[in-house]
ModelCIF file with pLDDT and N, C-alpha, C, O atoms, coordinates in Angstrom:
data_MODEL
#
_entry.id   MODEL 
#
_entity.id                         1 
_entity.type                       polymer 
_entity.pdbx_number_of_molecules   1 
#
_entity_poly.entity_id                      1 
_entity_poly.type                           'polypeptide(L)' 
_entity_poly.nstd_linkage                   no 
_entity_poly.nstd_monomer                   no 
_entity_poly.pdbx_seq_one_letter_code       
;(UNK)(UNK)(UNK)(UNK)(UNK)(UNK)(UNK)(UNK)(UNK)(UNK)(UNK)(UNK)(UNK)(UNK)(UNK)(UNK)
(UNK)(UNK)(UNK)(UNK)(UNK)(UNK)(UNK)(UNK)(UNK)(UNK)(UNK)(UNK)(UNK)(UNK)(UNK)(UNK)
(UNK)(UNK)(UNK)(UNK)
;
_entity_poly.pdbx_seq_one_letter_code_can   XXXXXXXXXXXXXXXXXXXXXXXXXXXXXXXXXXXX 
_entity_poly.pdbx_strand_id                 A 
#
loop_
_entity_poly_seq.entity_id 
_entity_poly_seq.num 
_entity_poly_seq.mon_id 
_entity_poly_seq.hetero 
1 1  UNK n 
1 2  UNK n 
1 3  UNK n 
1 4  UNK n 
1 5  UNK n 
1 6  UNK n 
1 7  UNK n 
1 8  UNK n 
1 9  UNK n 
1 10 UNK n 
1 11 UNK n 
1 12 UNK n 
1 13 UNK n 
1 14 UNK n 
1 15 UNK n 
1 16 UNK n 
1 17 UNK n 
1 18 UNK n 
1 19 UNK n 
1 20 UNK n 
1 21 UNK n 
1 22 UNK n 
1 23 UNK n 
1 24 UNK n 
1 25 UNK n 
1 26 UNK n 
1 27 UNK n 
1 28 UNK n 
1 29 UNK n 
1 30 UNK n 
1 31 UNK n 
1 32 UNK n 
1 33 UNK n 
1 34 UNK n 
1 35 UNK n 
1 36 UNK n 
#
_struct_asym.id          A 
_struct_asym.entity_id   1 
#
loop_
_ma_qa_metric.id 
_ma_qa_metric.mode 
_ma_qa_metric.name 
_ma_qa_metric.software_group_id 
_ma_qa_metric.type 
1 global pLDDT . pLDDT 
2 local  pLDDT . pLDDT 
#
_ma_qa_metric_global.metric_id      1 
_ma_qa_metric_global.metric_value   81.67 
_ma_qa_metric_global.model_id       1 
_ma_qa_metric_global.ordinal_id     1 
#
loop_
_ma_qa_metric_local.label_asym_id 
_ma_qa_metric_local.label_comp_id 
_ma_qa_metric_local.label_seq_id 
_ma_qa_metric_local.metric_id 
_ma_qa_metric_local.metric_value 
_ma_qa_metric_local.model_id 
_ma_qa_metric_local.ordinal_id 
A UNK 1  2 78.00 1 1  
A UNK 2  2 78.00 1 2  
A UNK 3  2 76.00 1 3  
A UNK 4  2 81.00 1 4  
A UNK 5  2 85.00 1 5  
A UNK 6  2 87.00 1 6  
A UNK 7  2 86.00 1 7  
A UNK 8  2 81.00 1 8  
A UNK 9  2 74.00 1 9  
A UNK 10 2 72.00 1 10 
A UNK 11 2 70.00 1 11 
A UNK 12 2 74.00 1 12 
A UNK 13 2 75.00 1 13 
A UNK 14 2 77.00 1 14 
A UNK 15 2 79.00 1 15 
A UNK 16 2 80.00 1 16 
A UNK 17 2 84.00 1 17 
A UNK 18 2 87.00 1 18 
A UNK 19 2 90.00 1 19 
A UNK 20 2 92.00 1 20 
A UNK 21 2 92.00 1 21 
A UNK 22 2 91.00 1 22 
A UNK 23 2 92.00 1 23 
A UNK 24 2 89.00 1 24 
A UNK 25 2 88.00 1 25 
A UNK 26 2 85.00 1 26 
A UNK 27 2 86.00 1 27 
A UNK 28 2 84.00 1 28 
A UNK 29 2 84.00 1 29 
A UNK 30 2 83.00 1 30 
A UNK 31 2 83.00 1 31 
A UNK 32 2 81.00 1 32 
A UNK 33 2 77.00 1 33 
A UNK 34 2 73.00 1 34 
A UNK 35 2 74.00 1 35 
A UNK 36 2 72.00 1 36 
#
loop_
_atom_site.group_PDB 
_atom_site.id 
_atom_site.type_symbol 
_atom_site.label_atom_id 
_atom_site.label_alt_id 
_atom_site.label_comp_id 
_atom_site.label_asym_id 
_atom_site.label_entity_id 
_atom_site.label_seq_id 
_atom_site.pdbx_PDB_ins_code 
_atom_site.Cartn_x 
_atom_site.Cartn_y 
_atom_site.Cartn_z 
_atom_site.occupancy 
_atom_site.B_iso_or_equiv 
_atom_site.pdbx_formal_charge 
_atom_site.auth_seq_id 
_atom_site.auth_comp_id 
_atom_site.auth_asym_id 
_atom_site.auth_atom_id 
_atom_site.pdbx_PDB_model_num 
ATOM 1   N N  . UNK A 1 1  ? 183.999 115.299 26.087 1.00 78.00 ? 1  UNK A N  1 
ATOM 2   C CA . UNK A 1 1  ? 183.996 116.359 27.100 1.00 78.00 ? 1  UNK A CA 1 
ATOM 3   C C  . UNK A 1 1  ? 184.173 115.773 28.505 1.00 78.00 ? 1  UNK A C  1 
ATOM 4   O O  . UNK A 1 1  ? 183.384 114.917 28.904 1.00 78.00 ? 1  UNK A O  1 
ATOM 5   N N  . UNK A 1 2  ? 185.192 116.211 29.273 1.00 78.00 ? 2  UNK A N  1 
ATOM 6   C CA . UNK A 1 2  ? 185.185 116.187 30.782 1.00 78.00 ? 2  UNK A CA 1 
ATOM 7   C C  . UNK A 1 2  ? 185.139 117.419 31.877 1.00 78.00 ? 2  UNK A C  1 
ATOM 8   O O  . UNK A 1 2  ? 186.021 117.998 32.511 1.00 78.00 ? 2  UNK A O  1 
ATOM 9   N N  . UNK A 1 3  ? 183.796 117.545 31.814 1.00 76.00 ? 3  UNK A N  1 
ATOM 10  C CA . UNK A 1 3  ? 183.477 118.620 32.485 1.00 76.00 ? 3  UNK A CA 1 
ATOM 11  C C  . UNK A 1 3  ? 183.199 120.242 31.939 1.00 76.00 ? 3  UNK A C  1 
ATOM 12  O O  . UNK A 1 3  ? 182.630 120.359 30.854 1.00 76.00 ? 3  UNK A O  1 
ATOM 13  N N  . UNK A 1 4  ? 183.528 121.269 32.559 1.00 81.00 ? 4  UNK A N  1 
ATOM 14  C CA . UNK A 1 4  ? 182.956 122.627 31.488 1.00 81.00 ? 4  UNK A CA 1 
ATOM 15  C C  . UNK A 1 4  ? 184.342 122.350 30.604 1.00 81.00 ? 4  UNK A C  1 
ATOM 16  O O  . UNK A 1 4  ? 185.185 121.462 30.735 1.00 81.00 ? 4  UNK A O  1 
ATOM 17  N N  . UNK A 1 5  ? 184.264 123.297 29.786 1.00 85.00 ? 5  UNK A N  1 
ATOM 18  C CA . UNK A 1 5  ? 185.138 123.534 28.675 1.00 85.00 ? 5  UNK A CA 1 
ATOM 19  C C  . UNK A 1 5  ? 185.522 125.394 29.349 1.00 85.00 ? 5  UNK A C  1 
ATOM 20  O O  . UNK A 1 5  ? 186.685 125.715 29.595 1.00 85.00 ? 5  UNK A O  1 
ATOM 21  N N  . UNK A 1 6  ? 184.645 126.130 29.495 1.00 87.00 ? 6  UNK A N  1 
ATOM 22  C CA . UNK A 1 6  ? 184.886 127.631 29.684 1.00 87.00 ? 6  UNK A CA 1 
ATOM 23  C C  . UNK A 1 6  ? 185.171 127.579 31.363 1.00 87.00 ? 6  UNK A C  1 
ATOM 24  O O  . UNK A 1 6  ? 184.374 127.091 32.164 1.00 87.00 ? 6  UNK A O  1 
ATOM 25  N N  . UNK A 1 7  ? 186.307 128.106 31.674 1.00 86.00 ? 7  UNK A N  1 
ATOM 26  C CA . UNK A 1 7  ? 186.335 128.719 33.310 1.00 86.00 ? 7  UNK A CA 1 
ATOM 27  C C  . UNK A 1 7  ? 186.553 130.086 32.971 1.00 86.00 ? 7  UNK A C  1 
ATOM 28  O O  . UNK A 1 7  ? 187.189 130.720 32.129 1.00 86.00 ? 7  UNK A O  1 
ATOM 29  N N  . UNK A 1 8  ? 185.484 130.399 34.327 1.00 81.00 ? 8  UNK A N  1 
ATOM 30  C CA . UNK A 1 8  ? 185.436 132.117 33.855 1.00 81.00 ? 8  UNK A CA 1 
ATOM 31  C C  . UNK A 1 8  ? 185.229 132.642 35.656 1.00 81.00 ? 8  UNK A C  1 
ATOM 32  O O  . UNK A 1 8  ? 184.481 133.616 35.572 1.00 81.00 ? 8  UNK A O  1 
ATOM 33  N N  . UNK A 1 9  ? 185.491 132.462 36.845 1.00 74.00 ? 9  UNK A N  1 
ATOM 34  C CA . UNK A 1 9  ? 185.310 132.080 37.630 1.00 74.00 ? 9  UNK A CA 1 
ATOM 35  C C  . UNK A 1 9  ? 184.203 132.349 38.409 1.00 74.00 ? 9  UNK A C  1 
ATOM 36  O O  . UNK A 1 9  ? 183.775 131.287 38.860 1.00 74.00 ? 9  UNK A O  1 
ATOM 37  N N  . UNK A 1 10 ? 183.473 133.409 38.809 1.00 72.00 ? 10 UNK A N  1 
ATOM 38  C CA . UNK A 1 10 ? 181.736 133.439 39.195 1.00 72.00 ? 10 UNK A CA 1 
ATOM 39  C C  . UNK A 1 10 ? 181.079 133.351 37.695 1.00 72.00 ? 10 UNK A C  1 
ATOM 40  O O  . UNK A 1 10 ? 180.043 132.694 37.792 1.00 72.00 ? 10 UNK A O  1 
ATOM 41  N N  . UNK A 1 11 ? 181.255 133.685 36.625 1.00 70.00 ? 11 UNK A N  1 
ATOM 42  C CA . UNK A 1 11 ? 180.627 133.538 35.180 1.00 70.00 ? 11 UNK A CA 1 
ATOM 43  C C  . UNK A 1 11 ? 179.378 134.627 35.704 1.00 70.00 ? 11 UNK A C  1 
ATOM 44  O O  . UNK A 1 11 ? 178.282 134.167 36.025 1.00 70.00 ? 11 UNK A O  1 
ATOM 45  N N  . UNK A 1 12 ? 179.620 135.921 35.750 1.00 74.00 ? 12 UNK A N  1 
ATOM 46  C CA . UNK A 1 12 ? 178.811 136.802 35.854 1.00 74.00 ? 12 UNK A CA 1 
ATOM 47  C C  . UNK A 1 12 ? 178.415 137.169 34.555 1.00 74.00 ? 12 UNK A C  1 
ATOM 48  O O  . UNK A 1 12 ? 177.569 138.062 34.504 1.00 74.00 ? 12 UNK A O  1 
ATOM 49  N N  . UNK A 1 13 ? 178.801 136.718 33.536 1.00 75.00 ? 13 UNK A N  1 
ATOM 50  C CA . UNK A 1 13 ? 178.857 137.071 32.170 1.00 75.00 ? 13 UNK A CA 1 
ATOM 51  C C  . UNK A 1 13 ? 178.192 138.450 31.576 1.00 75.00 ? 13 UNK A C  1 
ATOM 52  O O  . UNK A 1 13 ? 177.289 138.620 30.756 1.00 75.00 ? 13 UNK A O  1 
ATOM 53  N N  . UNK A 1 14 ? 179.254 139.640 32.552 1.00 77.00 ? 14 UNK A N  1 
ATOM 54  C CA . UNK A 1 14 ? 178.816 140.859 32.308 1.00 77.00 ? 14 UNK A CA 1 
ATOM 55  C C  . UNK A 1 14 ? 180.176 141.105 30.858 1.00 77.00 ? 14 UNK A C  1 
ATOM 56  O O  . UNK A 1 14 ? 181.197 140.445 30.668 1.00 77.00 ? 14 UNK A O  1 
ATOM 57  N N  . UNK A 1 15 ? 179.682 142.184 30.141 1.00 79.00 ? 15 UNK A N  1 
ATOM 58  C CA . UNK A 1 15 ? 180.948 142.619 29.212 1.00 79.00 ? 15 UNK A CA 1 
ATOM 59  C C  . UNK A 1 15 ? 181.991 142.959 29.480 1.00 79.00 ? 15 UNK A C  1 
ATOM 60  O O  . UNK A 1 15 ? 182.100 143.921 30.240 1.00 79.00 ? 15 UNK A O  1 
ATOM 61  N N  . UNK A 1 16 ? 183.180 142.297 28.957 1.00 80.00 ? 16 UNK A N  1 
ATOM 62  C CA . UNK A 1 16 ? 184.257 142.749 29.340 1.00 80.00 ? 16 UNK A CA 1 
ATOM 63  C C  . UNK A 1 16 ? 185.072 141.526 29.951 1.00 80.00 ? 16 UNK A C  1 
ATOM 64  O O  . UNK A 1 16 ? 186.205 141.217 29.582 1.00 80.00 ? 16 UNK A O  1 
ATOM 65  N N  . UNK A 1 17 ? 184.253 140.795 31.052 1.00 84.00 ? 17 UNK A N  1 
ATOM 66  C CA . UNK A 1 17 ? 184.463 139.799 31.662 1.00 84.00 ? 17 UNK A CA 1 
ATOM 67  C C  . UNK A 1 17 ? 185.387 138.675 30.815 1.00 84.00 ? 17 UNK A C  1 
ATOM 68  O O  . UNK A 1 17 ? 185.229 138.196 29.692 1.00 84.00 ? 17 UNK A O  1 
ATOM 69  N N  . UNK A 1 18 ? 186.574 138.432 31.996 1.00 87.00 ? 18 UNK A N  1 
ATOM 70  C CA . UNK A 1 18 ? 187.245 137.862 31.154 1.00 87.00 ? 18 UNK A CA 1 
ATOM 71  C C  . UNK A 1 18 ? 186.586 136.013 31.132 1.00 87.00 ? 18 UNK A C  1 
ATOM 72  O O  . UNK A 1 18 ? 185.597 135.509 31.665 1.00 87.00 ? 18 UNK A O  1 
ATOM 73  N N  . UNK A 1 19 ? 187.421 135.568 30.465 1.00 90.00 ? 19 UNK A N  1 
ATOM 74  C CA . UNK A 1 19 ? 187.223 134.073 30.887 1.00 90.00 ? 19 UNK A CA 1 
ATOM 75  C C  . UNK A 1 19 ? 188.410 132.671 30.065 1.00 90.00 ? 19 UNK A C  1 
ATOM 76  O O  . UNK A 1 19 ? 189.160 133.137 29.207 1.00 90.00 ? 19 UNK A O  1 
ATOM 77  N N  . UNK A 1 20 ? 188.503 131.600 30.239 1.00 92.00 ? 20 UNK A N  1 
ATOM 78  C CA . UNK A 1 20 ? 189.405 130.809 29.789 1.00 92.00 ? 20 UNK A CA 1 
ATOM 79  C C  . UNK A 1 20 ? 189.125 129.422 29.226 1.00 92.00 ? 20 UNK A C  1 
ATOM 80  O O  . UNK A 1 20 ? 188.701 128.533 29.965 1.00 92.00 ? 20 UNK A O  1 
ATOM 81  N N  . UNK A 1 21 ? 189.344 129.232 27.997 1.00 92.00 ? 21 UNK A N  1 
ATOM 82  C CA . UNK A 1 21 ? 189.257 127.848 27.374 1.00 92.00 ? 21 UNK A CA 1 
ATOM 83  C C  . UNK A 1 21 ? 190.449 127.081 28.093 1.00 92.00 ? 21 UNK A C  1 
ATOM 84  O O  . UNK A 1 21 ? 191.460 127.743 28.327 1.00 92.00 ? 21 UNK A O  1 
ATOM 85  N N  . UNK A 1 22 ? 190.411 125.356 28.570 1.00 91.00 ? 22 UNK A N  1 
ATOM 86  C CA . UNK A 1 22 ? 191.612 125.143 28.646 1.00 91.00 ? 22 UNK A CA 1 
ATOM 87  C C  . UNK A 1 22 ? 191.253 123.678 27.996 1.00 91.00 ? 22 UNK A C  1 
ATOM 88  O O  . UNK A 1 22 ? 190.237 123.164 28.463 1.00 91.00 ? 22 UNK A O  1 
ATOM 89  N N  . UNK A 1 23 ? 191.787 123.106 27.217 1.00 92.00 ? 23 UNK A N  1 
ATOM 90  C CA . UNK A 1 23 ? 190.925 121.626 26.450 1.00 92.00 ? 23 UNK A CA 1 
ATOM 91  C C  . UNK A 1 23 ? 192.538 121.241 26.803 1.00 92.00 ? 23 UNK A C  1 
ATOM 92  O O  . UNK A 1 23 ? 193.572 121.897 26.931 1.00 92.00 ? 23 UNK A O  1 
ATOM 93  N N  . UNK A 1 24 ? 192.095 119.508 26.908 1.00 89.00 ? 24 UNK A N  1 
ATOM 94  C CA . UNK A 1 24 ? 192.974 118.341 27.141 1.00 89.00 ? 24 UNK A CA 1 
ATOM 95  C C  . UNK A 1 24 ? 192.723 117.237 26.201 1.00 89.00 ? 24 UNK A C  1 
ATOM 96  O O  . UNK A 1 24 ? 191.514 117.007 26.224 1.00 89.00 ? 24 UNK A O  1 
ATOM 97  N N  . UNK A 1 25 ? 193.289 116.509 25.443 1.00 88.00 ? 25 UNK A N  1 
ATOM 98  C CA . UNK A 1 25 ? 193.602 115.604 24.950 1.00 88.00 ? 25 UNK A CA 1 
ATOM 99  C C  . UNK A 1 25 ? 194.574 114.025 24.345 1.00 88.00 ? 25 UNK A C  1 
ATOM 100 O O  . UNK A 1 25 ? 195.488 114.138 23.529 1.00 88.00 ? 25 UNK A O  1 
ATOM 101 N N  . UNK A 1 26 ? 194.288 113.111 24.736 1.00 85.00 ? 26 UNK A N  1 
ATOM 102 C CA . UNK A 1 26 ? 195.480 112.157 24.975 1.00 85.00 ? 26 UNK A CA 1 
ATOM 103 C C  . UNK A 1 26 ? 195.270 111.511 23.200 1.00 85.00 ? 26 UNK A C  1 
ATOM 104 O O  . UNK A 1 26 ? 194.303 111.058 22.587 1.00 85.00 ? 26 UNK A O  1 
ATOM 105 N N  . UNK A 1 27 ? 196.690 111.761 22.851 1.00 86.00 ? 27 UNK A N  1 
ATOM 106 C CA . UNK A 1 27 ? 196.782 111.823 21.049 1.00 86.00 ? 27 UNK A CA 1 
ATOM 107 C C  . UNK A 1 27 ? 197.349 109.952 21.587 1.00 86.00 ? 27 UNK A C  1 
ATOM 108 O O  . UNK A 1 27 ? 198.424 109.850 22.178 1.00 86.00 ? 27 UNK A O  1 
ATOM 109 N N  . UNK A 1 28 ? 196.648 108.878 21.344 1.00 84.00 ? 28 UNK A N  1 
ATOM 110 C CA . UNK A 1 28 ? 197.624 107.390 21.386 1.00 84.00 ? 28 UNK A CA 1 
ATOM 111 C C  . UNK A 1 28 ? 198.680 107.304 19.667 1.00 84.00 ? 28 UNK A C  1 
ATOM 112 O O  . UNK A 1 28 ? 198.421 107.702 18.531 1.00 84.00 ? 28 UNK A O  1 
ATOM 113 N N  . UNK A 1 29 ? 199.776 106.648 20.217 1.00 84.00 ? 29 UNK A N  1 
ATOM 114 C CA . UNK A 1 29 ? 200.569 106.337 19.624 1.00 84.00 ? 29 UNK A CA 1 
ATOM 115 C C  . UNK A 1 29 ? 200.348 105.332 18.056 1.00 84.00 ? 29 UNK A C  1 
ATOM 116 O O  . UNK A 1 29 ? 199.989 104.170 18.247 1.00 84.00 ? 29 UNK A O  1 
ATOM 117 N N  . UNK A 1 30 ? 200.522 105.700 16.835 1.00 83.00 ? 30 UNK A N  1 
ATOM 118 C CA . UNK A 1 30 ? 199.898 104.696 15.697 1.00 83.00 ? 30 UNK A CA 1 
ATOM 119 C C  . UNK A 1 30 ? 200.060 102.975 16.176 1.00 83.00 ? 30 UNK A C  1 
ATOM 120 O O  . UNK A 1 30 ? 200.890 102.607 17.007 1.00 83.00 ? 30 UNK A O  1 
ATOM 121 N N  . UNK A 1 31 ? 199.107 102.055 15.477 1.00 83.00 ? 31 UNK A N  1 
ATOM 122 C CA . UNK A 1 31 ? 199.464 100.999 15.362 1.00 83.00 ? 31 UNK A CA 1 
ATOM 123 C C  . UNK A 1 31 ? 199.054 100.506 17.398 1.00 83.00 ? 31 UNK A C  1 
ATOM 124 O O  . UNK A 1 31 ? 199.331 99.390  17.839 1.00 83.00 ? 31 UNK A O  1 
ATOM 125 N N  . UNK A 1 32 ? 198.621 101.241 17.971 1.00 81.00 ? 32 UNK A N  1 
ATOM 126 C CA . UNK A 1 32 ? 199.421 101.094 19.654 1.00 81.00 ? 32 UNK A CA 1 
ATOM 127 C C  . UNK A 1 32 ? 197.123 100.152 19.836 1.00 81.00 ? 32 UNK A C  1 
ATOM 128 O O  . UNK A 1 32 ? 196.088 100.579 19.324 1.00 81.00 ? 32 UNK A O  1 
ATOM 129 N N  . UNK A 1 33 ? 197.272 99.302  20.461 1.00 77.00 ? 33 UNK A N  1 
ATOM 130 C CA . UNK A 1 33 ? 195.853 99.129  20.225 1.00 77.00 ? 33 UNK A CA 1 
ATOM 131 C C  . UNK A 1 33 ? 195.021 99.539  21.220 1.00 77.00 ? 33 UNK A C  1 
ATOM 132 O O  . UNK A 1 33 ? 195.809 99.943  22.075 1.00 77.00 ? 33 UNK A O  1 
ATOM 133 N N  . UNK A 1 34 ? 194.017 99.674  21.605 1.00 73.00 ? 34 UNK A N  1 
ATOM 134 C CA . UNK A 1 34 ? 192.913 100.566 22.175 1.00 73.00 ? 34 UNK A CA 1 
ATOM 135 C C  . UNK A 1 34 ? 192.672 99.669  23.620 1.00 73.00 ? 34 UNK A C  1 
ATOM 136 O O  . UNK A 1 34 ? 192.014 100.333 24.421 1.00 73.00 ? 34 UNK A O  1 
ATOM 137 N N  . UNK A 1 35 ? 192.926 98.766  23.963 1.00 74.00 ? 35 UNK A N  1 
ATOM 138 C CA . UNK A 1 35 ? 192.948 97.787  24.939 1.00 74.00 ? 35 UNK A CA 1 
ATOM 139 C C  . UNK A 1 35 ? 194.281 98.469  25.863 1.00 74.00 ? 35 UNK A C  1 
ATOM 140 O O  . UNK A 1 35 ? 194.356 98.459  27.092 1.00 74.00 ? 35 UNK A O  1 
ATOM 141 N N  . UNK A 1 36 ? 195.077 98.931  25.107 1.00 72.00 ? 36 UNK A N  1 
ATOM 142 C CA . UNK A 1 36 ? 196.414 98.939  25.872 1.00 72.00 ? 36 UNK A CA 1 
ATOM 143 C C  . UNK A 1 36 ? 196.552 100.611 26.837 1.00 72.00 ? 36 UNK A C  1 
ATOM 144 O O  . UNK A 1 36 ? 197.544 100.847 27.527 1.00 72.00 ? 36 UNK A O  1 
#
């Protein structure tokens, strides 16, 4: 995790209220080594 996961922007978390997942991930290349 880097940081929230949910932006929802005041997070009044009344019903209805919208809000947004946005996830990031760096997929490394096979064989590629962990140093690099």
């Amino acid at each position: 995790p880097s940081g929230r996961v949910v932006s929802c922007g005041p997070c009044d978390f009344a019903p209805g209220s919208p809000f947004t997942v946005d996830l990031h991930t760096l997929v490394t290349l096979p064989f590629v080594p962990h140093w690099m």
